[in-house]
Protein backbone atom coordinates (compact mmCIF):
# COMPACT_ATOMS: atom_id res chain seq x y z
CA UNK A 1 -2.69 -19.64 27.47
CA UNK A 2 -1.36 -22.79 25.37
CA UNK A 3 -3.65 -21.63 22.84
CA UNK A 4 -1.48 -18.62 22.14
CA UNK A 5 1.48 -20.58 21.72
CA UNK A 6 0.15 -23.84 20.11
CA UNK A 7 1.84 -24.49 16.10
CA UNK A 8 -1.94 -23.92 14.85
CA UNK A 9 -2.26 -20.61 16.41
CA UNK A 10 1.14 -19.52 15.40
CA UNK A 11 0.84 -20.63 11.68
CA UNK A 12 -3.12 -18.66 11.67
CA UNK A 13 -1.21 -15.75 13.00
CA UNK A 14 1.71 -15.59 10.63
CA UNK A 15 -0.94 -16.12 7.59
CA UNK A 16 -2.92 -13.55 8.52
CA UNK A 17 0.30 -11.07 8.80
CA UNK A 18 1.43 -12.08 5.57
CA UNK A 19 -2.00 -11.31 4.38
CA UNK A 20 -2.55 -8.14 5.61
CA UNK A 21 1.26 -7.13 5.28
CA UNK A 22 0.28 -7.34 1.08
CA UNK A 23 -1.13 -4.03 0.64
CA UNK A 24 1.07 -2.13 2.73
CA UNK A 25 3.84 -3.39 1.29
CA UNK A 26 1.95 -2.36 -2.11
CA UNK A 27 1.30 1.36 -0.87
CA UNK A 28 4.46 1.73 0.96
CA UNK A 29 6.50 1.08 -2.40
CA UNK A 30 4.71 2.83 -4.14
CA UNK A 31 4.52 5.90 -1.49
CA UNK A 32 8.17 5.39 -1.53
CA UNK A 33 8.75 6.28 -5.15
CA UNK A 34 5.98 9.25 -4.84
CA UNK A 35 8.12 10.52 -1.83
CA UNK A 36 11.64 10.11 -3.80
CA UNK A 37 10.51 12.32 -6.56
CA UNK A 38 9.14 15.12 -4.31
CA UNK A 39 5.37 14.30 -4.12
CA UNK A 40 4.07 13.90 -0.69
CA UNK A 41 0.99 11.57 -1.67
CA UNK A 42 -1.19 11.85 0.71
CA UNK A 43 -4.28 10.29 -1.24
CA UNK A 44 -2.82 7.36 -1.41
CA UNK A 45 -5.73 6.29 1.08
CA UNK A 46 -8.24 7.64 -1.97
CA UNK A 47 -5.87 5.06 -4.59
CA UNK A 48 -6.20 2.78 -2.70
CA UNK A 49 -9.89 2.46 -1.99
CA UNK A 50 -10.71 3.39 -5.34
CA UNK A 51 -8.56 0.36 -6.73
CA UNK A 52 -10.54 -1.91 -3.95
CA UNK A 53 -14.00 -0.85 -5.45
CA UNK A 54 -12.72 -1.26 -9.13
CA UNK A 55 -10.57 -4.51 -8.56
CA UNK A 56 -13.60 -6.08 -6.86
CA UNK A 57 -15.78 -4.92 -9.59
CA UNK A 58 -13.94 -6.21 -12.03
CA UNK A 59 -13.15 -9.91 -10.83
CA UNK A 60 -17.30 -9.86 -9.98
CA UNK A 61 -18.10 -8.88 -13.09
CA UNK A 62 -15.91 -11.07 -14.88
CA UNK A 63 -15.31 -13.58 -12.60
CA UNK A 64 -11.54 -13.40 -13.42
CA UNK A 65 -9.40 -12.60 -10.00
CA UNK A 66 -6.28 -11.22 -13.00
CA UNK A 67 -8.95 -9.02 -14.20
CA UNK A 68 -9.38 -7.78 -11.37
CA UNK A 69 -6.47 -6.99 -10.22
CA UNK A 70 -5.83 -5.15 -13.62
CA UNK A 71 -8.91 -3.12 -12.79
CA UNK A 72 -7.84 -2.22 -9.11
CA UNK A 73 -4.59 -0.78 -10.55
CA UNK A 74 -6.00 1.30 -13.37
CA UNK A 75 -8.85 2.44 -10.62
CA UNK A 76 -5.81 3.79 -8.25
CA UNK A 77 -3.97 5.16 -11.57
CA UNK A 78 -7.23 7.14 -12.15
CA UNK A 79 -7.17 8.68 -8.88
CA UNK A 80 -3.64 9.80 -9.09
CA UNK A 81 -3.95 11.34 -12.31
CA UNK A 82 -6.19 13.55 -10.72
CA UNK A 83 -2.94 14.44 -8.43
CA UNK A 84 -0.84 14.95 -11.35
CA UNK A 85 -2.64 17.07 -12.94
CA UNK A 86 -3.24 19.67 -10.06
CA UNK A 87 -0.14 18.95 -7.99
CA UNK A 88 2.51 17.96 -10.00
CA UNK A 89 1.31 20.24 -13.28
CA UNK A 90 -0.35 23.10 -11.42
CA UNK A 91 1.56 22.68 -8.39
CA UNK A 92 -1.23 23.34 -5.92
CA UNK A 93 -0.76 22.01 -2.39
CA UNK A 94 -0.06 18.37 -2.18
CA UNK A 95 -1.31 17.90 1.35
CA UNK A 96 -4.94 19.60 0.91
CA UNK A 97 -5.30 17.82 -2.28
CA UNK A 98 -4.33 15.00 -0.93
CA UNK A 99 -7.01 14.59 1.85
CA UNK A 100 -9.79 15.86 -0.51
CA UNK A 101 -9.36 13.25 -2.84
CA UNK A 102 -9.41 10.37 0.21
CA UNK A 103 -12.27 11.88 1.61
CA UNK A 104 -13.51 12.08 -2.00
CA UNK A 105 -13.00 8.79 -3.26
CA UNK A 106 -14.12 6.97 0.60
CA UNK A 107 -17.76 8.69 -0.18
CA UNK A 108 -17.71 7.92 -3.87
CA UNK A 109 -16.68 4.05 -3.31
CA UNK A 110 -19.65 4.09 -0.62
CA UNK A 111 -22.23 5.71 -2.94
CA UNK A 112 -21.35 3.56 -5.93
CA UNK A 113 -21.50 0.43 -4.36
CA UNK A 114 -24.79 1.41 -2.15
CA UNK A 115 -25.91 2.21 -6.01
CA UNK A 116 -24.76 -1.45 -7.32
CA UNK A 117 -25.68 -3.66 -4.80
CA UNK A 118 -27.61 -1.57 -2.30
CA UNK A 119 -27.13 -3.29 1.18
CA UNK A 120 -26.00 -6.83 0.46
CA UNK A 121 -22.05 -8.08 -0.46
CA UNK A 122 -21.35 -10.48 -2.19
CA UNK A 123 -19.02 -12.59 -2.16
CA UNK A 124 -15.41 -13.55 -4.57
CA UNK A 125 -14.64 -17.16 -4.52
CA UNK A 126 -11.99 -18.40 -2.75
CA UNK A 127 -8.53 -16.92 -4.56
CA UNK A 128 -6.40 -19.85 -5.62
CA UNK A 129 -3.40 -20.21 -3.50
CA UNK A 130 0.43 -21.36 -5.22
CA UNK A 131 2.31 -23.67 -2.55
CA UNK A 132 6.19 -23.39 -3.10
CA UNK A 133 7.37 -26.95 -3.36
CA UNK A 134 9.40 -28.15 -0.47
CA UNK A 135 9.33 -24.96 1.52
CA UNK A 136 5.41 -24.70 1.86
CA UNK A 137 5.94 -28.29 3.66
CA UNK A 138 8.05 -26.97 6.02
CA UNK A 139 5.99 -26.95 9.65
CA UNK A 140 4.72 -23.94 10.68
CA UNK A 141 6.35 -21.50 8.91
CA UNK A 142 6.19 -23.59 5.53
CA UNK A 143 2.46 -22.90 4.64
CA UNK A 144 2.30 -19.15 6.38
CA UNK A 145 4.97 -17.88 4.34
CA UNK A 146 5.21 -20.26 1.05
CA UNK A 147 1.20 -20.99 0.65
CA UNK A 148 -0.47 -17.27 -1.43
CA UNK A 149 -1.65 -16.37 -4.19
CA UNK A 150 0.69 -15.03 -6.77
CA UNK A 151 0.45 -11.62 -6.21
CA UNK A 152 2.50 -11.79 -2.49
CA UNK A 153 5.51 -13.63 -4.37
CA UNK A 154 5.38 -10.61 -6.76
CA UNK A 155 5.08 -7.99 -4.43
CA UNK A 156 7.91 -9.23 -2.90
CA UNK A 157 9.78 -9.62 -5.75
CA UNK A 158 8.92 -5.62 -6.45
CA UNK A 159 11.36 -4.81 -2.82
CA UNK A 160 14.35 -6.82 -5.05
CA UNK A 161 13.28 -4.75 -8.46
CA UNK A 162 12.83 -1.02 -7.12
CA UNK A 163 16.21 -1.67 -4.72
CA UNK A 164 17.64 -2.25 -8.13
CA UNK A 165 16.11 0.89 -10.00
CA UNK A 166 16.96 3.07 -7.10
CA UNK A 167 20.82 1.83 -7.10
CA UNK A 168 21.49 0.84 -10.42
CA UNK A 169 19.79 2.88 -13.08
CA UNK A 170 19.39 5.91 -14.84
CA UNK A 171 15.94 6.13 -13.77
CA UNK A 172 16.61 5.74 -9.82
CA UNK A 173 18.80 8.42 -10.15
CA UNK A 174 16.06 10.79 -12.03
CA UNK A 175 13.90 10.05 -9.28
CA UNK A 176 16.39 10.72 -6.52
CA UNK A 177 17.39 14.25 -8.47
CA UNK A 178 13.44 15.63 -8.68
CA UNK A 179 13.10 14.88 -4.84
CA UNK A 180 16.55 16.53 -3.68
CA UNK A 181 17.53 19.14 -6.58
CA UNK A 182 15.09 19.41 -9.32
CA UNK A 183 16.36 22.47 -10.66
CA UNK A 184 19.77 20.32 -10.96
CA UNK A 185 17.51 17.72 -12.73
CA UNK A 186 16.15 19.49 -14.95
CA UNK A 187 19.29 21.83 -15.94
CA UNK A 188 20.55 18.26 -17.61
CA UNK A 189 17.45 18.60 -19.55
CA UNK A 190 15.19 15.88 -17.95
CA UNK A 191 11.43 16.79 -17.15
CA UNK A 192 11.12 17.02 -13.48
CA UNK A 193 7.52 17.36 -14.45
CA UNK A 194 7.54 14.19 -16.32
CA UNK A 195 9.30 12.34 -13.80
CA UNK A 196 7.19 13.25 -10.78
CA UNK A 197 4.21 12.55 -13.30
CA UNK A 198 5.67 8.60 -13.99
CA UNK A 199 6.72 8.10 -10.04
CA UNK A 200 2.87 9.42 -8.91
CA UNK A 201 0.79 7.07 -11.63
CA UNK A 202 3.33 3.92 -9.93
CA UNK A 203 2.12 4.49 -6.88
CA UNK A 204 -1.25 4.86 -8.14
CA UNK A 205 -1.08 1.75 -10.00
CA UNK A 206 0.69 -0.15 -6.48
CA UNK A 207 -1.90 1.46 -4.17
CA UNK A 208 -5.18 0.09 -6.42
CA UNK A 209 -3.00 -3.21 -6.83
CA UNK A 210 -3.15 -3.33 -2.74
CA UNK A 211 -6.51 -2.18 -2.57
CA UNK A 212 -7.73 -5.18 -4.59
CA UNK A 213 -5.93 -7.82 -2.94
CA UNK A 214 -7.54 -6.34 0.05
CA UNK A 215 -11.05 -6.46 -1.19
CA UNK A 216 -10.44 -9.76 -3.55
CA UNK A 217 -8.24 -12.15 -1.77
CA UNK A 218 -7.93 -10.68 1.79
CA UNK A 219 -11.91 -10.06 2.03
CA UNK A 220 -13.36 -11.65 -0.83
CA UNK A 221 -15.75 -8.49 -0.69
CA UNK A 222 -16.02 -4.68 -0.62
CA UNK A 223 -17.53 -3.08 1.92
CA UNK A 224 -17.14 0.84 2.39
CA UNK A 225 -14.08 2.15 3.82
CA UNK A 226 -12.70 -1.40 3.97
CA UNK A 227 -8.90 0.38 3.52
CA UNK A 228 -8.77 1.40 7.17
CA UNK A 229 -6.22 3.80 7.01
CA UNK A 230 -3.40 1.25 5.06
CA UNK A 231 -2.89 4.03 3.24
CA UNK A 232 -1.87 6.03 5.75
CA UNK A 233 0.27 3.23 6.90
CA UNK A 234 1.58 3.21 3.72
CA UNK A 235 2.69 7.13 3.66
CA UNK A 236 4.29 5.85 7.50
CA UNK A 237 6.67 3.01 5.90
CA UNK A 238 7.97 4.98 3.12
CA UNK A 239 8.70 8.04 5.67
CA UNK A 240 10.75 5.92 8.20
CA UNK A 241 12.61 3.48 5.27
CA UNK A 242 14.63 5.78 4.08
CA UNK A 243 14.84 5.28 0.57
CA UNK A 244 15.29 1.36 1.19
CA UNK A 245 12.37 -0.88 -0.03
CA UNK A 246 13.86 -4.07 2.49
CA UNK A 247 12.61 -1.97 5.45
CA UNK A 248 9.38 -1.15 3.57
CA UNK A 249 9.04 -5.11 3.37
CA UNK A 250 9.72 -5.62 7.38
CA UNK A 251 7.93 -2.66 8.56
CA UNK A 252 4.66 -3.64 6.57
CA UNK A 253 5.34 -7.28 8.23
CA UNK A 254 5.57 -6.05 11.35
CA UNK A 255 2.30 -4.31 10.73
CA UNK A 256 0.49 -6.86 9.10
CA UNK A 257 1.64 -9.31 12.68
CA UNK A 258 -0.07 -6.40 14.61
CA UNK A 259 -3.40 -6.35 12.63
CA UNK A 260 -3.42 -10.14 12.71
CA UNK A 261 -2.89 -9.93 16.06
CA UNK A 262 -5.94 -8.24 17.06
CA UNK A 263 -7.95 -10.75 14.73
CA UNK A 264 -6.41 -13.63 16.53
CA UNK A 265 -6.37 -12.45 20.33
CA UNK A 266 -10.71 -12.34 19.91
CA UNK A 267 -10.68 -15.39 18.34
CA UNK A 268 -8.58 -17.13 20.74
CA UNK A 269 -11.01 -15.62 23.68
CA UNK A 270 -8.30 -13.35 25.24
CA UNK A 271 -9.84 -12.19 28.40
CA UNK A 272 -8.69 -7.99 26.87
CA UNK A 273 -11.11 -5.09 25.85
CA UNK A 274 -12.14 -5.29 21.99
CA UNK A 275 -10.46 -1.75 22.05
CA UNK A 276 -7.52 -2.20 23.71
CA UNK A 277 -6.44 -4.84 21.15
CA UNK A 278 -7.66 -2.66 18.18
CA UNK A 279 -5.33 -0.21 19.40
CA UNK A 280 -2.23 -2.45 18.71
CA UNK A 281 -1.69 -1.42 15.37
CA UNK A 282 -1.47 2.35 16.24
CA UNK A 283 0.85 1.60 18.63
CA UNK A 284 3.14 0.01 17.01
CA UNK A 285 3.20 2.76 14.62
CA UNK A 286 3.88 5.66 17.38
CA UNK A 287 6.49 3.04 19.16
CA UNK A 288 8.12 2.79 15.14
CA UNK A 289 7.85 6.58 14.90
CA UNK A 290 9.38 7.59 18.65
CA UNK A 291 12.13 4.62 17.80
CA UNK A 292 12.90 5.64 13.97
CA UNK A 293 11.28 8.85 12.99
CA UNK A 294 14.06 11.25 14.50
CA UNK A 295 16.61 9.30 11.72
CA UNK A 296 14.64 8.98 9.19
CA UNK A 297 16.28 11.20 6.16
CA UNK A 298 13.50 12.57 3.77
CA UNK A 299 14.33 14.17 -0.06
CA UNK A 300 14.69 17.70 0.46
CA UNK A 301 12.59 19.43 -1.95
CA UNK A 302 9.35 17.05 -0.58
CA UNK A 303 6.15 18.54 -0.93
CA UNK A 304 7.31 21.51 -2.87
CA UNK A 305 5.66 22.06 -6.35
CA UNK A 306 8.59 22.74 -9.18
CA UNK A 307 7.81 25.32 -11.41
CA UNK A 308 10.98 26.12 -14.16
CA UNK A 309 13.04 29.08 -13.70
CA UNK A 310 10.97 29.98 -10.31
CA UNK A 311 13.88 31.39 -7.69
């Protein structure tokens, strides 16, 4: 039991939180934005995989982890054109096409790579970490939090930026008007269509972003369906935040503890069923639901297609 509770063990754990907190942060923000503007995106799952496959194409390819990265987020931008196009410009159902294109794009990702490298994965190189000077030397805590690659100190950053679009500009208001009142929105002559359009490609430019840190730094390779539902953890965060990106940042920490949690309980020999820890994460997610779902405030017209001058 000191094991669990040893400075080694508690610095692994908080690491591997941080780690796997990354792309949920990624897909909650940008689910959060989708959400705001009326689009329930539930392919973010599809994004999200899709940016995995392409992000860990590119840095292979060009050995360039930056590259990479670019091409996860133009891989998840792909994908939610696709739900522009028939959901936002269409207006067909935003739940069915939703699912089809993460069942879609899980099956395409596995045939394409089965195609490209048949049964063997290799391997990224180590991604380069940047240590924060004087707080990555703080014990414990110091290189957990203040010891990443580049990417975590700028998805964290995004929580500061987006707080600031939603409550300070012209464009946080936009969004907040094509989620709640779109026919107000776009009596003031703004393009509700245009505005869902921008706040869907964001998110499908933050999902790929978290789909190749997951593959390229997390993983250092792609495997077939290696998003495990983050996605759909994603979709979760925005729901119960509220609006407020902060709580997307602690709720995605809180689930990143639980995933590294049931990494860390196996390695530490914990004398519980291999399932019983798996289920941790899912728990925590029905416990955040039960606790926070009941006051959780969503934008009124959500889910509902807009179509000008339709009573």
């Amino acid at each position: 039991m000191g094991d669990l509770v040893s400075t080694v063990f508690l610095g692994a754990l908080l690491f591997g939180a941080v780690t796997a907190a990354v792309p949920l942060l990624l897909a909650g923000l940008g689910e959060q934005m989708s959400e705001k503007s009326g689009v329930l995106n539930i392919g973010i799952e599809g994004m999200m995989i899709f940016g995995a496959y392409t992000g860990f194409l590119g840095a292979y390819l060009s050995n360039s982890m930056w590259f990479g990265f670019l091409a996860g987020m133009a891989g998840g931008m792909v994908v939610s054109l696709i739900m522009v196009i028939l959901c936002v410009r269409f207006g067909l159902n935003q739940i069915v096409i939703g699912i089809g294109l993460t069942l879609g794009f899980e099956g395409l990702t596995a045939l394409l790579h089965h195609f490209q490298f048949s049964r063997t994965y290799p391997r990224l190189p180590a991604a380069e970490p940047v240590s924060i000077p004087v707080l990555s030397d703080l014990p414990v805590i110091g290189p957990a939090f203040f010891n990443h690659h580049l990417i975590v100190y700028i998805a964290v950053a995004l929580v500061a930026v987006m707080a600031f679009v939603y409550r300070r500009t012209q464009l946080g208001l936009n969004l907040q008007a094509a989620g709640d009142k779109p026919a107000a929105l776009d009596v003031t002559g703004v393009d509700v269509v245009a505005t869902r359009a921008f706040a869907v490609m964001v998110t499908g430019a933050l999902a790929g972003l978290g789909g190749a840190y997951l593959a390229n730094v997390g993983a250092g390779l792609f495997v077939p369906f290696i998003t495990n539902g983050s996605g759909f953890l994603g979709i979760v965060l925005a729901m119960l935040s509220r609006g407020h990106p902060l709580w997307v940042l602690i709720g995605a920490f809180v689930f990143g503890l639980c995933l590294a949690l049931t990494t860390a309980l196996q390695v530490a020999g914990v004398n519980i069923p291999t399932d019983v820890i798996q289920m941790i994460p899912f728990l925590a997610v029905m416990v955040m639901l039960v606790a926070f779902g009941r006051r959780s405030s969503l934008p009124a017209a959500l889910g509902l297609p807009y179509e000008r001058g339709a009573r």
